[in-house]
C-alpha atoms as a PDB file:
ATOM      1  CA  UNK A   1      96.189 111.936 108.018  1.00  0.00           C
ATOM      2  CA  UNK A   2      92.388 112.254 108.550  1.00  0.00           C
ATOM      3  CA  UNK A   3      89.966 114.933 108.723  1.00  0.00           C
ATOM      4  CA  UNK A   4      92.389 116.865 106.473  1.00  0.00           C
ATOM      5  CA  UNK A   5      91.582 120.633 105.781  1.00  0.00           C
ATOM      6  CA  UNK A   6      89.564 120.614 102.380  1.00  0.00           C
ATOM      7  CA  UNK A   7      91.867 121.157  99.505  1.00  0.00           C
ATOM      8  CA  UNK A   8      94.903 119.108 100.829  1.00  0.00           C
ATOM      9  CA  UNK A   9      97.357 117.837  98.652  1.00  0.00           C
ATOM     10  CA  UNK A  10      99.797 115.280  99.816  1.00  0.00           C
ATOM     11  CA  UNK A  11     102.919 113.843  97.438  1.00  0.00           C
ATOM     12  CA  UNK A  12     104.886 110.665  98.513  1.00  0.00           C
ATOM     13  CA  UNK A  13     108.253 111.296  97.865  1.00  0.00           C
ATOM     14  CA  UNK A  14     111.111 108.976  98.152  1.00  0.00           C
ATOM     15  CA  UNK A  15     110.757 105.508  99.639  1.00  0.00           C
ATOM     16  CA  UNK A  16     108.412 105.211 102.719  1.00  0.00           C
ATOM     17  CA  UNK A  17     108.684 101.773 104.994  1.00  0.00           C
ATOM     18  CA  UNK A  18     107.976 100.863 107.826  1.00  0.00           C
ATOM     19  CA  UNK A  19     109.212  98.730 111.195  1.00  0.00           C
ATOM     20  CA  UNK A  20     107.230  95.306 112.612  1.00  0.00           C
ATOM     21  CA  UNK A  21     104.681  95.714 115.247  1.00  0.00           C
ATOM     22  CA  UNK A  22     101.702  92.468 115.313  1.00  0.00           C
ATOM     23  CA  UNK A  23      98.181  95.154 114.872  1.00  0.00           C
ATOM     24  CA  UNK A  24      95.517  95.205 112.802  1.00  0.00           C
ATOM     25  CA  UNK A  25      96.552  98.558 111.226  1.00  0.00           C
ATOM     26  CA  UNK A  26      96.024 100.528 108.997  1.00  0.00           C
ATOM     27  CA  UNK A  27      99.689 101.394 107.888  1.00  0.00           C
ATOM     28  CA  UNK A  28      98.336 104.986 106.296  1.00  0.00           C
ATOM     29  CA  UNK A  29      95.370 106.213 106.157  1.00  0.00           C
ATOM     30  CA  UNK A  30      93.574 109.575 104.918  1.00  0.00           C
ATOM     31  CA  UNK A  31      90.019 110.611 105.048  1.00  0.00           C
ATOM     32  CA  UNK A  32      88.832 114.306 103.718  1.00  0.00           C
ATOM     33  CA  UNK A  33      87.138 116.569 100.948  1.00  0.00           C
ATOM     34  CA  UNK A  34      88.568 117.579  98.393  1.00  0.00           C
ATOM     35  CA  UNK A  35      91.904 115.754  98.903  1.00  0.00           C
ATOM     36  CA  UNK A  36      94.751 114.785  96.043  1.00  0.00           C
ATOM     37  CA  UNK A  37      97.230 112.162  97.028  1.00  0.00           C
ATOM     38  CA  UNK A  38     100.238 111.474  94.688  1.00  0.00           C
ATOM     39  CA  UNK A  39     102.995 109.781  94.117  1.00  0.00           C
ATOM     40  CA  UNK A  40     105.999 111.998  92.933  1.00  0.00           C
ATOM     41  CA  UNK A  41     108.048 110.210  90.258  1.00  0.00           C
ATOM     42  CA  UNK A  42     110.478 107.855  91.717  1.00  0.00           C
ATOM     43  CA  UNK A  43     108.675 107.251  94.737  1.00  0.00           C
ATOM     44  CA  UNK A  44     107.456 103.618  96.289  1.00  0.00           C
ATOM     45  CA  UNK A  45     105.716 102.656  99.437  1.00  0.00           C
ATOM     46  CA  UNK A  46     106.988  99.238 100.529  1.00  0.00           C
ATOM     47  CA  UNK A  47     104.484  97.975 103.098  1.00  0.00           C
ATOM     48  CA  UNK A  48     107.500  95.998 104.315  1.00  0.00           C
ATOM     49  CA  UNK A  49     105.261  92.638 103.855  1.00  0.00           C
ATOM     50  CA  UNK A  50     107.960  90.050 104.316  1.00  0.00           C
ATOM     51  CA  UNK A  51     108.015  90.799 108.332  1.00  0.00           C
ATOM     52  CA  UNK A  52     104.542  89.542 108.506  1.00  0.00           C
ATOM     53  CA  UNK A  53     104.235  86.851 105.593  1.00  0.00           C
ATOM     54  CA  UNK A  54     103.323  83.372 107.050  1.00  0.00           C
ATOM     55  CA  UNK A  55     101.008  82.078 104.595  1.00  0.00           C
ATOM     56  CA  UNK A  56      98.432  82.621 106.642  1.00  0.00           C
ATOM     57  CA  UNK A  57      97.072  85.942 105.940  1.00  0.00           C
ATOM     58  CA  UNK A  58      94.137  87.555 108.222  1.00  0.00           C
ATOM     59  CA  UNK A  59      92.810  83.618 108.743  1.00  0.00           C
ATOM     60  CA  UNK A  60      95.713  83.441 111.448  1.00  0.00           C
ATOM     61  CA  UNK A  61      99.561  83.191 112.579  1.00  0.00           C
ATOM     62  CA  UNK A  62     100.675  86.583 113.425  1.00  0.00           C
ATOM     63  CA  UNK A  63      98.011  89.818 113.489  1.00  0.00           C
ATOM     64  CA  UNK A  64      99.110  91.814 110.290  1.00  0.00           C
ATOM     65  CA  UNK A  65      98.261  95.278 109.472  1.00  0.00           C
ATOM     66  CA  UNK A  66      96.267  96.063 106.487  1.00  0.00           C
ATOM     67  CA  UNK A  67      97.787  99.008 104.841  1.00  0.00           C
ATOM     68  CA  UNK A  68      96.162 101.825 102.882  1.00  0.00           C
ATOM     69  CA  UNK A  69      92.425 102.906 104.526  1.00  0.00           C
ATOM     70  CA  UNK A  70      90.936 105.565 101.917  1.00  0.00           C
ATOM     71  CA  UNK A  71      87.640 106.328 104.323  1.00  0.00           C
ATOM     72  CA  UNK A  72      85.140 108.818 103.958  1.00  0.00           C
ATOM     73  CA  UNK A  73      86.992 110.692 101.265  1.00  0.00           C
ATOM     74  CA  UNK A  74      84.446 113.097  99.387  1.00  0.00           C
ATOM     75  CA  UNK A  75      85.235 114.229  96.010  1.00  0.00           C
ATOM     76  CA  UNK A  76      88.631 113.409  95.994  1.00  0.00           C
ATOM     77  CA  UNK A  77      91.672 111.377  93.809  1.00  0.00           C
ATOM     78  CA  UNK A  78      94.607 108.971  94.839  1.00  0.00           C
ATOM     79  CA  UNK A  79      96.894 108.902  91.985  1.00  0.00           C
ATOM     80  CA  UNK A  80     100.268 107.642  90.459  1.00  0.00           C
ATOM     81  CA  UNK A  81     101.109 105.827  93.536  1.00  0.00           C
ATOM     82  CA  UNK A  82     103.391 102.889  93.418  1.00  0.00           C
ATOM     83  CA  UNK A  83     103.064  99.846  96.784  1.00  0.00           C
ATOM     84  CA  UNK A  84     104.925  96.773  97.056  1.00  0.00           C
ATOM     85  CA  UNK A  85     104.704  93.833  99.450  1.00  0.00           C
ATOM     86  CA  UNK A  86     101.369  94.470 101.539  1.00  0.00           C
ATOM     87  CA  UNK A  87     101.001  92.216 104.410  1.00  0.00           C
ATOM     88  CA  UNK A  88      97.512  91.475 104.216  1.00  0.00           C
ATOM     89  CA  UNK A  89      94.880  93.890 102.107  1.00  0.00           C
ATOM     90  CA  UNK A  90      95.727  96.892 100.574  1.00  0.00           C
ATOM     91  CA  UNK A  91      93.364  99.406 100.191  1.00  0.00           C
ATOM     92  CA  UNK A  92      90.108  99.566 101.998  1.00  0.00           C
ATOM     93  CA  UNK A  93      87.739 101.837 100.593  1.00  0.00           C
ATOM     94  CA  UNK A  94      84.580 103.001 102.573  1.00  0.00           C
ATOM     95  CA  UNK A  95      82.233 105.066 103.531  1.00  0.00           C
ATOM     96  CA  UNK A  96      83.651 106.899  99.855  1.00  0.00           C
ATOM     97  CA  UNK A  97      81.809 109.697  97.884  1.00  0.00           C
ATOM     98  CA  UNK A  98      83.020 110.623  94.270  1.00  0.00           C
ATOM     99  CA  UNK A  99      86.837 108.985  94.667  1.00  0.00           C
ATOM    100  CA  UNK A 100      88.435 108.696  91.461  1.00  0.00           C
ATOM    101  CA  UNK A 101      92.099 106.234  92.042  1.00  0.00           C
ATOM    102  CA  UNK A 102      94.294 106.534  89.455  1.00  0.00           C
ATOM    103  CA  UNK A 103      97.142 104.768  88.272  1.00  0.00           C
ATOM    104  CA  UNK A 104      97.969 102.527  90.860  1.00  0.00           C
ATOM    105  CA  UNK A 105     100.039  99.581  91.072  1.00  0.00           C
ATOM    106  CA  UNK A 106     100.502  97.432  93.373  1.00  0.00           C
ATOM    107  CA  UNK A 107     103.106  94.772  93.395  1.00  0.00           C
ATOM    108  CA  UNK A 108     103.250  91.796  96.270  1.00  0.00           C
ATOM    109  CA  UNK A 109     105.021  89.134  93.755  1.00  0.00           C
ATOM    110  CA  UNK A 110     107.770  89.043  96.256  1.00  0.00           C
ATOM    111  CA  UNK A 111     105.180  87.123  98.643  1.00  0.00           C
ATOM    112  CA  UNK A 112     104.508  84.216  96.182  1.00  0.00           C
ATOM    113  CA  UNK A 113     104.697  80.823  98.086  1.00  0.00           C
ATOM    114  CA  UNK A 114     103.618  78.899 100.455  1.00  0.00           C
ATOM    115  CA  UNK A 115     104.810  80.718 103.272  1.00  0.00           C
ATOM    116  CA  UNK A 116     104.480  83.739 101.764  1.00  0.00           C
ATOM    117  CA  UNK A 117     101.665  86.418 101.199  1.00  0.00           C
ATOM    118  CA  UNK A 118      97.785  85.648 101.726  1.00  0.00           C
ATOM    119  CA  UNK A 119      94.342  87.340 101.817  1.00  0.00           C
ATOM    120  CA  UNK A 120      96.093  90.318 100.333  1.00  0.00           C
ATOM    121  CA  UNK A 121      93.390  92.183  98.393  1.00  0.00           C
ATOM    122  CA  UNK A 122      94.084  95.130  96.192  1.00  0.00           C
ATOM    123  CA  UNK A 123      90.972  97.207  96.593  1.00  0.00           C
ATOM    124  CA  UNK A 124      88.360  96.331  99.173  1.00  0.00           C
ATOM    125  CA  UNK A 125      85.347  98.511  98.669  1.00  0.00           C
ATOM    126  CA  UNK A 126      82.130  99.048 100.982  1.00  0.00           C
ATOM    127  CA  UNK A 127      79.781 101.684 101.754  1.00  0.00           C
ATOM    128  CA  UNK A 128      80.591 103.879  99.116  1.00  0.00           C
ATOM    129  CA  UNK A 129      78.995 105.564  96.022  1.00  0.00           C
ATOM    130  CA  UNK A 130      80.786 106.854  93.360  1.00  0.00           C
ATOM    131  CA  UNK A 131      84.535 104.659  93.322  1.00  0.00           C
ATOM    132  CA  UNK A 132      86.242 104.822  89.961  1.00  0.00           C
ATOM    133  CA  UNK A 133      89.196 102.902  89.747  1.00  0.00           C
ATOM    134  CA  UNK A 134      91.284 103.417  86.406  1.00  0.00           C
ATOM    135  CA  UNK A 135      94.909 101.827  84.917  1.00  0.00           C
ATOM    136  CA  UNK A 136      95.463  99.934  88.372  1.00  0.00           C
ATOM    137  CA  UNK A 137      98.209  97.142  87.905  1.00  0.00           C
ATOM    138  CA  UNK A 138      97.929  94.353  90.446  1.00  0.00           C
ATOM    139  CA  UNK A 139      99.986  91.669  90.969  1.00  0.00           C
ATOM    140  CA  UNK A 140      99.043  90.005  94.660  1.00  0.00           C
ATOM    141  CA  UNK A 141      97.518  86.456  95.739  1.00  0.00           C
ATOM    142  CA  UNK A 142      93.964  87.477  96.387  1.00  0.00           C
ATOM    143  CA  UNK A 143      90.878  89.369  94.785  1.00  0.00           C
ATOM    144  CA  UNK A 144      92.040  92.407  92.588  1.00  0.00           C
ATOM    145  CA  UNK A 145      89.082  93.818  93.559  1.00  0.00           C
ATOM    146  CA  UNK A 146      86.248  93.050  96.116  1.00  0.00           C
ATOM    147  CA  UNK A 147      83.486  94.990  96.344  1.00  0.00           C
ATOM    148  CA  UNK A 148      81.152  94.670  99.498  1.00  0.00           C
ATOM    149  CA  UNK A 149      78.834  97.152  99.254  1.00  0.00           C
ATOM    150  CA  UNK A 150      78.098 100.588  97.086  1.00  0.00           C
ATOM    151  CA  UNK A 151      77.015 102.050  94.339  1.00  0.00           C
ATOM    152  CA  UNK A 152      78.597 103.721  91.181  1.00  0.00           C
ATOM    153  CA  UNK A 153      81.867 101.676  91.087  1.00  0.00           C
ATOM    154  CA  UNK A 154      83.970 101.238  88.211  1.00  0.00           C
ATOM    155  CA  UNK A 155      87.411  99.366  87.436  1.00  0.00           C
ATOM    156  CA  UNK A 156      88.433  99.976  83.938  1.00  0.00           C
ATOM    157  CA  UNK A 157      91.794  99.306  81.734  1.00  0.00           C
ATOM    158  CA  UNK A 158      93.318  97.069  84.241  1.00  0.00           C
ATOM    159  CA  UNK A 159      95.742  94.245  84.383  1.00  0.00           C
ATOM    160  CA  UNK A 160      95.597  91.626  87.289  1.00  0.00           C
ATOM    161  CA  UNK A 161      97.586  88.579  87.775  1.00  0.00           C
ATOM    162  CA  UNK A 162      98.328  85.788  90.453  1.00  0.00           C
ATOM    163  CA  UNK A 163      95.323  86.538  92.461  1.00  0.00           C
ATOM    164  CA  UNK A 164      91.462  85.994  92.359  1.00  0.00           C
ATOM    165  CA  UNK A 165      90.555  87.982  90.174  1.00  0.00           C
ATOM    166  CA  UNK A 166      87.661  90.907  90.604  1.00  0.00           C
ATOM    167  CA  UNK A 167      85.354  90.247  92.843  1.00  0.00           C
ATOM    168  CA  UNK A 168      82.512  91.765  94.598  1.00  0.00           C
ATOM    169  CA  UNK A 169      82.391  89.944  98.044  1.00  0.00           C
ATOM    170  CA  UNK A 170      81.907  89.076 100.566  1.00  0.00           C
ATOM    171  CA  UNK A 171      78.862  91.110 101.118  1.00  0.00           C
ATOM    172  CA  UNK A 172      76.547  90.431 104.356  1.00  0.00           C
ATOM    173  CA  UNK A 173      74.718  92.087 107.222  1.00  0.00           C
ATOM    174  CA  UNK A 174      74.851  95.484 106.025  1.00  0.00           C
ATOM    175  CA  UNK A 175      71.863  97.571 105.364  1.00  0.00           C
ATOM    176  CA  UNK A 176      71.684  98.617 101.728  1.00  0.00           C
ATOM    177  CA  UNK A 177      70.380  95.597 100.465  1.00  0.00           C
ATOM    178  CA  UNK A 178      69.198  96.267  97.154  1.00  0.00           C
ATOM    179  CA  UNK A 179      70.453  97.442  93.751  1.00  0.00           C
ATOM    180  CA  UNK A 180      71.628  97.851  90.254  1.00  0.00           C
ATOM    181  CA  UNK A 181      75.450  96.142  89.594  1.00  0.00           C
ATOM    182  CA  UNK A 182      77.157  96.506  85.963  1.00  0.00           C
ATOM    183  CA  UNK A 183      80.046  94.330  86.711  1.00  0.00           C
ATOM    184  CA  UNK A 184      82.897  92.688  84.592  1.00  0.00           C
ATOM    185  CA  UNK A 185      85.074  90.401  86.022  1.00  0.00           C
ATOM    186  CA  UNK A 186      85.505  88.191  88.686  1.00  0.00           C
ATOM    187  CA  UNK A 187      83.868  87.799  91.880  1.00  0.00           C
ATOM    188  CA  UNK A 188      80.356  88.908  93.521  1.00  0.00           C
ATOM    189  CA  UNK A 189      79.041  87.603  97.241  1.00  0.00           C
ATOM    190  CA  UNK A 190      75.875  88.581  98.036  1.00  0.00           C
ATOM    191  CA  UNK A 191      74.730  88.278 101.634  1.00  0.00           C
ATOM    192  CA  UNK A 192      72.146  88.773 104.874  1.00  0.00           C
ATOM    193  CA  UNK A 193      70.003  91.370 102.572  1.00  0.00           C
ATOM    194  CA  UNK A 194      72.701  93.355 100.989  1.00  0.00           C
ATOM    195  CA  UNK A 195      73.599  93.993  97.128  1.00  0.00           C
ATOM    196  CA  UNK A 196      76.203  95.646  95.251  1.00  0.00           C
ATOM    197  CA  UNK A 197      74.760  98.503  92.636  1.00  0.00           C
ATOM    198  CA  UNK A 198      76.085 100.046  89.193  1.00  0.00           C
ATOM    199  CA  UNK A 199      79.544  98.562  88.906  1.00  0.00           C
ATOM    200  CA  UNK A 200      81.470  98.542  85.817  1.00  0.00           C
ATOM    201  CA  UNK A 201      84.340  96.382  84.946  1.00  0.00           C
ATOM    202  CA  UNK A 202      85.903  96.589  81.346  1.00  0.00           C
ATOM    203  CA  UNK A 203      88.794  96.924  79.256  1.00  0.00           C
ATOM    204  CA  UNK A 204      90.860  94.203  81.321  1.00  0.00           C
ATOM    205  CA  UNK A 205      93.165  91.538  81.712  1.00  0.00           C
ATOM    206  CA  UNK A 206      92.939  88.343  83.907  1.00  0.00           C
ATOM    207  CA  UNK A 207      95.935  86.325  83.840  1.00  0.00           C
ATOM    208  CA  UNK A 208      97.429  83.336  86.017  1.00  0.00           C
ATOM    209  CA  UNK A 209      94.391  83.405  88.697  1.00  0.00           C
ATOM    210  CA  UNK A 210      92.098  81.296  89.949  1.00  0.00           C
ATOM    211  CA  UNK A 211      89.400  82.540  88.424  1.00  0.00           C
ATOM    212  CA  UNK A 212      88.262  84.788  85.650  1.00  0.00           C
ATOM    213  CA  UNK A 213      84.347  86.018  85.922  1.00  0.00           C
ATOM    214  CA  UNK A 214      82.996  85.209  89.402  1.00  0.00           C
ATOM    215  CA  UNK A 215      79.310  85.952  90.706  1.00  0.00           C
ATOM    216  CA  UNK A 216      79.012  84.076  94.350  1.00  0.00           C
ATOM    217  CA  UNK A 217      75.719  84.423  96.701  1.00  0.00           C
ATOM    218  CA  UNK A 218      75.370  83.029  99.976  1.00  0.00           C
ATOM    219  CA  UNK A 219      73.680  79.902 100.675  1.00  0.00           C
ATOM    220  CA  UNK A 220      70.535  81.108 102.308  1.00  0.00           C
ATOM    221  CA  UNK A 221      71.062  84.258 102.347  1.00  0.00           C
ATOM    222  CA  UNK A 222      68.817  87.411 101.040  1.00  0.00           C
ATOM    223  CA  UNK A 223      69.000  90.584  98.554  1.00  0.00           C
ATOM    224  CA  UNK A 224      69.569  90.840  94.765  1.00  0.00           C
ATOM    225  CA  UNK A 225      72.076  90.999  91.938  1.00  0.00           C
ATOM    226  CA  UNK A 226      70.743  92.665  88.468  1.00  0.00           C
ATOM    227  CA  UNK A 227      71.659  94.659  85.597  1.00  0.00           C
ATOM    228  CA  UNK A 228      75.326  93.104  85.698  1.00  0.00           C
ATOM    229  CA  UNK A 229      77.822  93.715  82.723  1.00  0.00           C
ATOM    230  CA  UNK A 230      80.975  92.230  81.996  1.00  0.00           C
ATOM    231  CA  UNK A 231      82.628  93.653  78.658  1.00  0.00           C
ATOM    232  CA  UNK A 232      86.197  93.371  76.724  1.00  0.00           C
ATOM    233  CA  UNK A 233      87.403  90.358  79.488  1.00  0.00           C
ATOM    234  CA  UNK A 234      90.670  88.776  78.604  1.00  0.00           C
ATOM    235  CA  UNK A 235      91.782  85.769  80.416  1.00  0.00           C
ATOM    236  CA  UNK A 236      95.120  83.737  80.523  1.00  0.00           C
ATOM    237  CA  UNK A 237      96.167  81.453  82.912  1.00  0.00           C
ATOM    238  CA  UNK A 238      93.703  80.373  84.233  1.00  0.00           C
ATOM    239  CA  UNK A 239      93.419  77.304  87.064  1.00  0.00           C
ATOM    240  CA  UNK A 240      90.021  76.777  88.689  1.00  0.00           C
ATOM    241  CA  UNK A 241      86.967  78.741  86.115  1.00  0.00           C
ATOM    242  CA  UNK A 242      86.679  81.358  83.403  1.00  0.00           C
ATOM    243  CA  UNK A 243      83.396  82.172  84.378  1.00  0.00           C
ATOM    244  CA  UNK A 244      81.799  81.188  87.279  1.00  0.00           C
ATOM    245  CA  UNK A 245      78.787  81.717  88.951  1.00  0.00           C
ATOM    246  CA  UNK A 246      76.997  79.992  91.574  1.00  0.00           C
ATOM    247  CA  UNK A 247      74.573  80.598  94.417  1.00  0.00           C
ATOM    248  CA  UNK A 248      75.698  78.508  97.282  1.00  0.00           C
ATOM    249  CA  UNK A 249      79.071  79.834  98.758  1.00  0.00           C
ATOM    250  CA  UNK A 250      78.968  78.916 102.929  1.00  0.00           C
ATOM    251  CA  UNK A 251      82.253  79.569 105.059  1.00  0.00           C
ATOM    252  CA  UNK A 252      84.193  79.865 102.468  1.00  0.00           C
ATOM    253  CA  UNK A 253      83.527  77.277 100.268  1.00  0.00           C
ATOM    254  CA  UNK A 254      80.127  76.004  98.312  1.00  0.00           C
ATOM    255  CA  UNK A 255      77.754  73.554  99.549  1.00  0.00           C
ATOM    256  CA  UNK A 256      76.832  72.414  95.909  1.00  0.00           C
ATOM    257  CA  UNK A 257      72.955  73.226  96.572  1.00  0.00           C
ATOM    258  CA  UNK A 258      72.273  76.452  95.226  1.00  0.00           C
ATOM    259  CA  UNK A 259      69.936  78.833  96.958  1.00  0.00           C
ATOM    260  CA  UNK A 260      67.044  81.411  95.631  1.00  0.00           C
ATOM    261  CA  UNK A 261      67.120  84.456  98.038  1.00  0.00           C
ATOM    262  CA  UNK A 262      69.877  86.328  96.039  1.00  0.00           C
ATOM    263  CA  UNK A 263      68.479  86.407  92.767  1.00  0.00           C
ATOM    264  CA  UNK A 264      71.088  86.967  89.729  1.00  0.00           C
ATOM    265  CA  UNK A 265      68.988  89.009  87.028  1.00  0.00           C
ATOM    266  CA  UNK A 266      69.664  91.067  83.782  1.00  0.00           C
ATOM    267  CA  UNK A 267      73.044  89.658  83.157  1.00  0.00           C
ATOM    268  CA  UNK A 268      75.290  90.725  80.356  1.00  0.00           C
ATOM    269  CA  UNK A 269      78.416  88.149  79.430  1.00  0.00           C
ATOM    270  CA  UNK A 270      80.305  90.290  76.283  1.00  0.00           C
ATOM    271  CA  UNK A 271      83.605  90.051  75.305  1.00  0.00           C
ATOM    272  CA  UNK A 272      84.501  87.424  77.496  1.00  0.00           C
ATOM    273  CA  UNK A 273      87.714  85.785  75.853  1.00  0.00           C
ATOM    274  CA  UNK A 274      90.702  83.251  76.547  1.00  0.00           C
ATOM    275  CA  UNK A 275      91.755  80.336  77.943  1.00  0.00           C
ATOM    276  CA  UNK A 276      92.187  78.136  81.176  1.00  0.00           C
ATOM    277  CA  UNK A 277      94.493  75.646  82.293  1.00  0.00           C
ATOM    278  CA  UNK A 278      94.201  72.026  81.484  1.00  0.00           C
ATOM    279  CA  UNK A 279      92.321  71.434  85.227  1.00  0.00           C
ATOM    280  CA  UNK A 280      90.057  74.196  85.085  1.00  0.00           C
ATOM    281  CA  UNK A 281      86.869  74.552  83.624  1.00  0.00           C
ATOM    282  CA  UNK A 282      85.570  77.024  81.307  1.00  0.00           C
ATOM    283  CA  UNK A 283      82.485  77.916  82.938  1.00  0.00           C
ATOM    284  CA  UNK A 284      80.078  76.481  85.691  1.00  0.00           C
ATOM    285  CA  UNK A 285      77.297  77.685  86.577  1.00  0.00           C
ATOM    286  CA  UNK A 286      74.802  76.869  89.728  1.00  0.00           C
ATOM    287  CA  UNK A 287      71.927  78.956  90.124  1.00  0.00           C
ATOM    288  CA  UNK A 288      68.461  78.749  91.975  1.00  0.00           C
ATOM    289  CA  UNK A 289      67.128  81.918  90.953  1.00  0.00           C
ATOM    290  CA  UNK A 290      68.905  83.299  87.967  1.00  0.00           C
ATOM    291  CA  UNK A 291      67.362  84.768  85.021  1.00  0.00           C
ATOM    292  CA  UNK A 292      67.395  87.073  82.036  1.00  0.00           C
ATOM    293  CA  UNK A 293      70.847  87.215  80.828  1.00  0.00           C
ATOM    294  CA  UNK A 294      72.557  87.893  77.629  1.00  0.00           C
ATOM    295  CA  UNK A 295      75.302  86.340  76.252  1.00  0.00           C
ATOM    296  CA  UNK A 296      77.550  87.304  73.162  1.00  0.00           C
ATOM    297  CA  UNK A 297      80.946  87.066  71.904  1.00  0.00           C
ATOM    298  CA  UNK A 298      82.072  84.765  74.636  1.00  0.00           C
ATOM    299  CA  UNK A 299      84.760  82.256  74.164  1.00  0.00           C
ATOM    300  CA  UNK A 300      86.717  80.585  76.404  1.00  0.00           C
ATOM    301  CA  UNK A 301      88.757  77.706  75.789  1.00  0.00           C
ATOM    302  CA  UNK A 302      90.523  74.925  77.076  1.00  0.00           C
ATOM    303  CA  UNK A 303      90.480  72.570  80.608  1.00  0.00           C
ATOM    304  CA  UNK A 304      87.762  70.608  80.558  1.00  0.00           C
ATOM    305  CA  UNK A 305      83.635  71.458  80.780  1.00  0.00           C
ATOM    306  CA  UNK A 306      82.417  71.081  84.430  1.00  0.00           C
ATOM    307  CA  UNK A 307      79.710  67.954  84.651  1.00  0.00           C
ATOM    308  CA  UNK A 308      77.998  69.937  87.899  1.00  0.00           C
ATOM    309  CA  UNK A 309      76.256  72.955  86.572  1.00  0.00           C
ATOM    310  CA  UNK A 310      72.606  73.688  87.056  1.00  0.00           C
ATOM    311  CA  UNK A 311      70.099  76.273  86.568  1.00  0.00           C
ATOM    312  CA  UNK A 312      71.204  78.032  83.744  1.00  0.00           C
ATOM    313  CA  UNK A 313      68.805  80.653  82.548  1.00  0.00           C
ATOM    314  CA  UNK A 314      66.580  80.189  79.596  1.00  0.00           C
ATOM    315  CA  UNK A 315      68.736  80.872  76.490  1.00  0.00           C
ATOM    316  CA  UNK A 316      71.873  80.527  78.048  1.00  0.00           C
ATOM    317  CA  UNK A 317      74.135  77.400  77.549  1.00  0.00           C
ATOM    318  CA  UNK A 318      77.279  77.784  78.331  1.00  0.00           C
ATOM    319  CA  UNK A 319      77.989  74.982  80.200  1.00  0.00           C
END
């Protein structure tokens, strides 16, 4: 349903599912101005993931579809609408204007294992200015949220569990590679010249994750990170890092030698509360170029501090 008629409303109604065919996808996708789309009460979109599940996500075994593309929707709201058992990510957002989602939940528990679901995102965001995300309940086995690229994004008063966390990431080789990002939980990549500007994350809960705060730059790579706010955080659960950021993410994992050409400036850590597991590790933090960062009413407990952190900005010390 794309290039709607402005002024469009569509309702899900009922139970929508779908058969097993190996493509990339998407399973629905909608693209407009103007456009409502709404879940009726009683409704539920099962994706159907178990046909595809192999553990292996979009790194390999069978192609799997990613499921809801909201693209170039312009002044527009997704609302009240209830998914279960993606097979990869969920919703990709991009090339959004002024998109206000709703009330969402999304629930892939049911791919939990092994052999179950993987690299099954929430809400993958690029190219867009002006995403507010509000209420969404996520329970998958990847990032709640990963922003890419954009401006004016917001996730607010939401719970997530068994994933990543919130994340911006991974960001690279695009062209709008500078910016402003108010950001409050988990995850931000920075790549090839490209930031992530004015995003706001508050008023939520991370619980049973890897991770809890998360700011991640590519090793070598170039833009900026400032102006970055995390408020009213609330972890549980957690196995690898309440707050982490670092500065030298390669392939998928960090080389451990932090690089300068993302710098991570005009920080704010408040509110940032709870505990991590007995492996985990409070915070760690490896920067090259990080600087001017507040830090109040943190506290976050438990595990065990990490012995590898470096380049903490003047005043700050929480590792």
């Amino acid at each position: 349903m794309t290039d709607l008629t402005d002024g469009t409303v569509v309702s899900f109604e009922g139970t929508t599912t779908f058969g097993y065919s190996e493509w990339d996808g998407p399973l629905i996708s909608f693209s407009g101005t103007d456009i409502t789309i709404q879940g009726a009460t009683g409704h539920l979109i099962d994706m159907g993931g178990d046909q595809w599940w192999d553990g292996e996500g979009s790194n390999g075994g069978v192609t799997k579809p990613k499921g809801f593309y909201a693209h170039d929707l312009t002044d527009s709201v997704i609302q009240d609408i209830n998914i279960k058992n993606t097979p990869i990510q969920c919703f990709s957002i991009n090339g959004a204007s002024n998109l206000k989602v709703i009330d969402i939940t999304i629930d892939n528990t049911a791919g939990d294992g092994e052999k179950g679901g993987h690299n099954t995102d929430a809400f993958d965001i690029g190219s867009s200015t002006g995403v507010y995300i509000s209420g969404a309940n996520v329970k998958n086995q990847d990032d709640c949220v990963a922003i890419n690229s954009g401006t004016d994004i917001s996730f607010t008063g939401g719970s997530c569990s068994g994933g990543h966390g919130l994340s911006i990431g991974s960001v690279g080789g695009r062209s709008d590679n500078d910016g402003t990002i108010a950001i409050q939980l988990e995850e931000i990549i920075v790549a090839n010249g490209t930031a992530v500007a004015n995003v706001y994350f508050a008023d939520t809960t991370v619980s049973d994750s890897a991770n809890g705060v998360r700011i991640k730059t590519i090793s070598g790579a170039t833009g900026s990170v400032k102006n970055i706010t995390y408020s009213s955080i609330t972890l549980s659960g957690i196995t690898d890092y309440g707050i982490v950021i670092e500065q030298d993410y390669e392939n998928g994992s960090p080389t451990g030698t932090p690089t300068d050409g993302v710098p991570i400036t005009d920080v704010t850590l408040d509110g940032i509360t709870g505990t991590v597991g007995s492996d985990a590790s409070p915070y760690y933090i490896l920067c090259a170029s990080c600087s001017d960062w507040t830090v109040s009413g943190v506290s976050v407990t438990g595990g065990k501090a990490s012995s590898d952190c470096t380049g903490e900005p003047s005043g700050v010390a929480l590792c």
